[in-house]
N, C-alpha and C. Protein backbone atom coordinates (compact mmCIF):
# COMPACT_ATOMS: atom_id res chain seq x y z
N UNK A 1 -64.22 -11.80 39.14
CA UNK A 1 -65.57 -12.27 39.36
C UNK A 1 -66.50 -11.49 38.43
N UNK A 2 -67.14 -12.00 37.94
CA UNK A 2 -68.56 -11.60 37.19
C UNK A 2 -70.16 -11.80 37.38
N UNK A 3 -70.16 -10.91 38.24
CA UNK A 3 -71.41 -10.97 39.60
C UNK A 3 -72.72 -10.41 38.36
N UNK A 4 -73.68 -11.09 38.74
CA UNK A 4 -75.11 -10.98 38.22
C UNK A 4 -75.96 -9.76 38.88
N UNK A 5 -76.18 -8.62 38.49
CA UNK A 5 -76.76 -7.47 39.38
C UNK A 5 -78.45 -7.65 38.90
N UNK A 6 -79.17 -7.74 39.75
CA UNK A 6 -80.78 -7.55 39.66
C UNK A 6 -81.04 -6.49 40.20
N UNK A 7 -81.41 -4.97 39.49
CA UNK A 7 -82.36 -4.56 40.05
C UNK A 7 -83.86 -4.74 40.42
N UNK A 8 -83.73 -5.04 41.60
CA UNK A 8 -84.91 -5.30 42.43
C UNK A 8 -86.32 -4.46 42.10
N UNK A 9 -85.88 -3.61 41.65
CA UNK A 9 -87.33 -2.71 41.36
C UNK A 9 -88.10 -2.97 40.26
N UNK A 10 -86.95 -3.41 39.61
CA UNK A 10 -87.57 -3.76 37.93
C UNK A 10 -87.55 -5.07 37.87
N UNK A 11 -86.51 -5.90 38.64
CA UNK A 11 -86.89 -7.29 38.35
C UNK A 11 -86.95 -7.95 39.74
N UNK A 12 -87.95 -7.51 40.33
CA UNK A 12 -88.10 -7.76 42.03
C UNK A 12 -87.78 -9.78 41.89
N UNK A 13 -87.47 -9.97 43.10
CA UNK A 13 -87.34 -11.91 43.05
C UNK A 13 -89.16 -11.58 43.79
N UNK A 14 -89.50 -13.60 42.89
CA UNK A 14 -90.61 -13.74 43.54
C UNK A 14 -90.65 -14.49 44.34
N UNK A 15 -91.51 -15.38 44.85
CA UNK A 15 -91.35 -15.98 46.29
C UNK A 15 -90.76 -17.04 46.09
N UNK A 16 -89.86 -17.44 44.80
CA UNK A 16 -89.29 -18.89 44.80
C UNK A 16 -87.96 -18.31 45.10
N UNK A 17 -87.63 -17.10 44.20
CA UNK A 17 -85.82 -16.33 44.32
C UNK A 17 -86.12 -16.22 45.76
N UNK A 18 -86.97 -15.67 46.57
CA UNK A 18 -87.25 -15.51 48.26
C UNK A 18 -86.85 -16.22 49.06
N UNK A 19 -87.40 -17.36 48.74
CA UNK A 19 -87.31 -18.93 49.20
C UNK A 19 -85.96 -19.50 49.02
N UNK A 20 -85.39 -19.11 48.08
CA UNK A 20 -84.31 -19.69 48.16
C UNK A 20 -82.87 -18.88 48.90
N UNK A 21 -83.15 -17.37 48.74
CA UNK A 21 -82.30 -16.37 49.99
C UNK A 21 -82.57 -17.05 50.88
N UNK A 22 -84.14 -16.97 51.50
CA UNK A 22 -83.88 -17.34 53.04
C UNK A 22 -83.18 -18.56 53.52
N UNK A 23 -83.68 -19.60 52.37
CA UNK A 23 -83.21 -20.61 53.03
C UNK A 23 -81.35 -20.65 52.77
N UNK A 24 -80.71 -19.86 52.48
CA UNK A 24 -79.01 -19.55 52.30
C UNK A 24 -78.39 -18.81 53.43
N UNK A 25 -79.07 -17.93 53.73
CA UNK A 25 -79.20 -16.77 54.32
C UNK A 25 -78.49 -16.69 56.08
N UNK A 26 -77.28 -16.05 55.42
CA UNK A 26 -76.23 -16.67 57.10
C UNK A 26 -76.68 -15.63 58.17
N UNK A 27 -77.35 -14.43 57.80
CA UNK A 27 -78.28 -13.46 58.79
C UNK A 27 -79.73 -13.49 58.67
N UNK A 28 -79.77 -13.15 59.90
CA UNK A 28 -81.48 -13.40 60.46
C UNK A 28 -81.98 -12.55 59.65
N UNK A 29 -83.22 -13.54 59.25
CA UNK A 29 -84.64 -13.26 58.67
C UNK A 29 -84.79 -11.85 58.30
N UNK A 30 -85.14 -11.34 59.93
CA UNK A 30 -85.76 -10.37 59.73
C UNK A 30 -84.88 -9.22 59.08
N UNK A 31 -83.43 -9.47 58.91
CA UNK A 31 -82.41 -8.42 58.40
C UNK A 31 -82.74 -7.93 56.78
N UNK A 32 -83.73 -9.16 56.08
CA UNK A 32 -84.07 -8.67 54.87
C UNK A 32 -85.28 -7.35 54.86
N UNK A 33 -85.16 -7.37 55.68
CA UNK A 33 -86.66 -6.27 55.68
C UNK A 33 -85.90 -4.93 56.04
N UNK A 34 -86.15 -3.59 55.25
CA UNK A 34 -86.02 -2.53 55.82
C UNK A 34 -86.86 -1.63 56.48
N UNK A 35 -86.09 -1.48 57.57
CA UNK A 35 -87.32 -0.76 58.70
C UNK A 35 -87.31 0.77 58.39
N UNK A 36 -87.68 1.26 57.64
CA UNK A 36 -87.06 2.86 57.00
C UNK A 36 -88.71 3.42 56.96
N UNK A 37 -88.90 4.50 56.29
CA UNK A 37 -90.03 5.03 56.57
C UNK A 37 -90.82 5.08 56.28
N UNK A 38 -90.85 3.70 55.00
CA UNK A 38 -91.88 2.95 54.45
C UNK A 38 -92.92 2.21 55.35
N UNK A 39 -91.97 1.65 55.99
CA UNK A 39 -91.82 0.73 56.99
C UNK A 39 -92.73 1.23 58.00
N UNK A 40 -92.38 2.60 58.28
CA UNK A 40 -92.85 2.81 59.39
C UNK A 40 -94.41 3.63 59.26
N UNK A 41 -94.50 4.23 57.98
CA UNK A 41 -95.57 4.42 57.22
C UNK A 41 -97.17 3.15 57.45
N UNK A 42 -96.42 1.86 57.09
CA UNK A 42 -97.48 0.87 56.72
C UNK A 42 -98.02 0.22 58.17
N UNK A 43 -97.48 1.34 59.02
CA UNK A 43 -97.73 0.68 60.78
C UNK A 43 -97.05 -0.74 60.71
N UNK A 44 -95.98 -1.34 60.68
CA UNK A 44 -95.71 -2.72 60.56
C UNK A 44 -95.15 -2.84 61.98
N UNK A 45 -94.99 -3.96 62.55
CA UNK A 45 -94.11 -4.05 64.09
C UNK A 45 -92.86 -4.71 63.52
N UNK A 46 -91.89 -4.51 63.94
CA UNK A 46 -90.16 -5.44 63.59
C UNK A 46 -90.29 -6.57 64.27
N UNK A 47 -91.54 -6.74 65.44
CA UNK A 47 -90.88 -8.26 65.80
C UNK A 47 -91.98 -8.91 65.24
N UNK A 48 -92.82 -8.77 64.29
CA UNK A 48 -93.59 -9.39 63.45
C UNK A 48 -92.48 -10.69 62.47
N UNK A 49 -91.45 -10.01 62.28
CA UNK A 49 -90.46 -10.85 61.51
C UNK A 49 -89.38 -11.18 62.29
N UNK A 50 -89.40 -11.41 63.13
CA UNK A 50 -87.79 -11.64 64.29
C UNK A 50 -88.67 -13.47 63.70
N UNK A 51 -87.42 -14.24 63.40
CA UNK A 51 -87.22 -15.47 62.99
C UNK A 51 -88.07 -16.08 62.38
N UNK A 52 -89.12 -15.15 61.66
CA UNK A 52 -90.29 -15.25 61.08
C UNK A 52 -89.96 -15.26 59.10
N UNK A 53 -89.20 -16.60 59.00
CA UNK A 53 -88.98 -16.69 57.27
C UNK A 53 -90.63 -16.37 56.53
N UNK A 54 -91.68 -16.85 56.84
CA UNK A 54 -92.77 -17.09 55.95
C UNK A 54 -93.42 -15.13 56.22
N UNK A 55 -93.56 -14.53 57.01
CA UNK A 55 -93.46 -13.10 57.09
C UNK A 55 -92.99 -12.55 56.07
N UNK A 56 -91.92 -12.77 56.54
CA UNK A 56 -90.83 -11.45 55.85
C UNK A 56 -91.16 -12.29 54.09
N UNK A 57 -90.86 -13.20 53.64
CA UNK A 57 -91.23 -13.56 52.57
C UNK A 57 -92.41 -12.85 52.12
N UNK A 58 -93.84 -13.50 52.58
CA UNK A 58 -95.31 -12.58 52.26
C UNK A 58 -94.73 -10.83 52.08
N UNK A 59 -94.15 -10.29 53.22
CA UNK A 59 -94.01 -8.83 52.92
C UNK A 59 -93.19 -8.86 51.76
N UNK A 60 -92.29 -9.15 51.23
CA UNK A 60 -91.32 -8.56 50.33
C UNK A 60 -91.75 -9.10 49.03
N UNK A 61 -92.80 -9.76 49.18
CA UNK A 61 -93.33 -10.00 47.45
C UNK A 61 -94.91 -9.22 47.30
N UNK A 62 -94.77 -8.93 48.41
CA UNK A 62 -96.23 -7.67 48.58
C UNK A 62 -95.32 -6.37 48.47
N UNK A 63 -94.44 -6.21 49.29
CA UNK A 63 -93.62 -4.67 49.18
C UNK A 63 -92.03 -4.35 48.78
N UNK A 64 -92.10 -5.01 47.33
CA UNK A 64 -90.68 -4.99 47.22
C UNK A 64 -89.87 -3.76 47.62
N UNK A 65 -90.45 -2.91 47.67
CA UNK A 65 -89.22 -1.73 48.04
C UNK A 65 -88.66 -2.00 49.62
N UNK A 66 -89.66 -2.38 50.40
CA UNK A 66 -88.74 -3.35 51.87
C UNK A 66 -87.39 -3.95 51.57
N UNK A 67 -87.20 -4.88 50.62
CA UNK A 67 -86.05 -5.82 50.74
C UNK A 67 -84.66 -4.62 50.85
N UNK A 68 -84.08 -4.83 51.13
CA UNK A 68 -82.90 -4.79 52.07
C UNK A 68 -81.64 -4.68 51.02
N UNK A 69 -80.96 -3.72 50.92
CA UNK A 69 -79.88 -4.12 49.65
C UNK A 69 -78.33 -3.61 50.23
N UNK A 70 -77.48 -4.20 49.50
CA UNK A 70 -77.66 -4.94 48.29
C UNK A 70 -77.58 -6.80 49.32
N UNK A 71 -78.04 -7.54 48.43
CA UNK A 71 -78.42 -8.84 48.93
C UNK A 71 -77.35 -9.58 47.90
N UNK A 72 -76.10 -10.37 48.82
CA UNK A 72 -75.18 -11.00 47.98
C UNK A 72 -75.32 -12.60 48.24
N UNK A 73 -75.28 -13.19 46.80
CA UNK A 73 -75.59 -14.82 47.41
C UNK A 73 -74.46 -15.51 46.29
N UNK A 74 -74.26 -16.22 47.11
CA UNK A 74 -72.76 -17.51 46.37
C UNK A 74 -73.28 -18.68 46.47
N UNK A 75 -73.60 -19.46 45.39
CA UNK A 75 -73.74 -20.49 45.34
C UNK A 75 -74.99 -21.06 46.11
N UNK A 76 -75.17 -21.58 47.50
CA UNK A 76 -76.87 -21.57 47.94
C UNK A 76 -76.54 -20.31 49.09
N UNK A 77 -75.74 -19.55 49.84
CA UNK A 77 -75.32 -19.03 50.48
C UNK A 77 -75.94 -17.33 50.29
N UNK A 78 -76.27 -16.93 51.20
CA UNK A 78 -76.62 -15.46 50.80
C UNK A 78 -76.33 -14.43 52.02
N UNK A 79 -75.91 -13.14 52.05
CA UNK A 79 -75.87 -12.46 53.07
C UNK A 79 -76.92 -11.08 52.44
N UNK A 80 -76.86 -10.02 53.72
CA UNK A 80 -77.04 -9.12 53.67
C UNK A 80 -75.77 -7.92 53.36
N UNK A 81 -75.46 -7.50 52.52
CA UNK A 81 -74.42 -6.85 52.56
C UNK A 81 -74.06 -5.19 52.72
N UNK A 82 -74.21 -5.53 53.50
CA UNK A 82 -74.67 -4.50 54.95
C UNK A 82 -73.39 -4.69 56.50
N UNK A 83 -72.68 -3.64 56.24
CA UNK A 83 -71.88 -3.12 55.87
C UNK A 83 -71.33 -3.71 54.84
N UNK A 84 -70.74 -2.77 54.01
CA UNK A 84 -70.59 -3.06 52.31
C UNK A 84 -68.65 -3.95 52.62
N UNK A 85 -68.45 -3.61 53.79
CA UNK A 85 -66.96 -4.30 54.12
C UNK A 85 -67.29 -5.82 54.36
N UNK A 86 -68.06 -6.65 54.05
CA UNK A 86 -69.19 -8.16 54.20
C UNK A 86 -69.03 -8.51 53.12
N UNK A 87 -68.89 -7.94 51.91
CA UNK A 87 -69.01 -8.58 50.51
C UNK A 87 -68.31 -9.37 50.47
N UNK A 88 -66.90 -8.49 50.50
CA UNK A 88 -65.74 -8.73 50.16
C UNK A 88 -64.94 -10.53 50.68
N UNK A 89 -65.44 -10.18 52.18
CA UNK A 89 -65.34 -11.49 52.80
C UNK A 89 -65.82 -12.81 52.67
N UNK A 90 -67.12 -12.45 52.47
CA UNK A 90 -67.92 -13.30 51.94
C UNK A 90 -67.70 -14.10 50.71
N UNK A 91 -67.17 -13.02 49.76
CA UNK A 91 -67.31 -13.72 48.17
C UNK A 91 -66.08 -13.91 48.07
N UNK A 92 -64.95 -13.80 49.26
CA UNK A 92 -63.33 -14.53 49.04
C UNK A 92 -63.10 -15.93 49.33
């Protein structure tokens, strides 16, 4: 396999690459968002994004360092790959 790597920092997706995770996306919404201490910094609530696609979208093209990594997508299909033992399955 010859997988396409984006770093996100330098080449963040914008709300169309967004749009098209979520709508692939075999885990919930809100799993793209990291709740870490950014997170918890910007006062945000977690159930602001519980099944909330248009949220979590707005945040992660306002705060790319939120998105969630690494983010694996096949074809229209995308996971969170998270635990890193998910890839593997996924992309077999």
């Amino acid at each position: 396999m010859d997988p396409d790597v984006v770093l996100y920092m330098k080449e963040p997706p914008d709300r169309q690459a967004l749009e098209k995770i979520v709508a692939g996306l075999e885990d919930p919404v809100e799993d793209l968002v990291r709740k870490d201490s950014r997170f918890k910094k910007l006062e945000l609530d977690p159930d602001d994004y519980v099944d909330n696609p248009e949220a979590v979208i707005d945040l992660l093209v306002d705060q790319k360092a939120l998105l969630q990594r690494p983010i694996v997508v096949k074809g229209r299909k995308a996971i969170v790959g998270r635990p890193k033992t998910r890839i593997a399955e996924f992309l077999s």
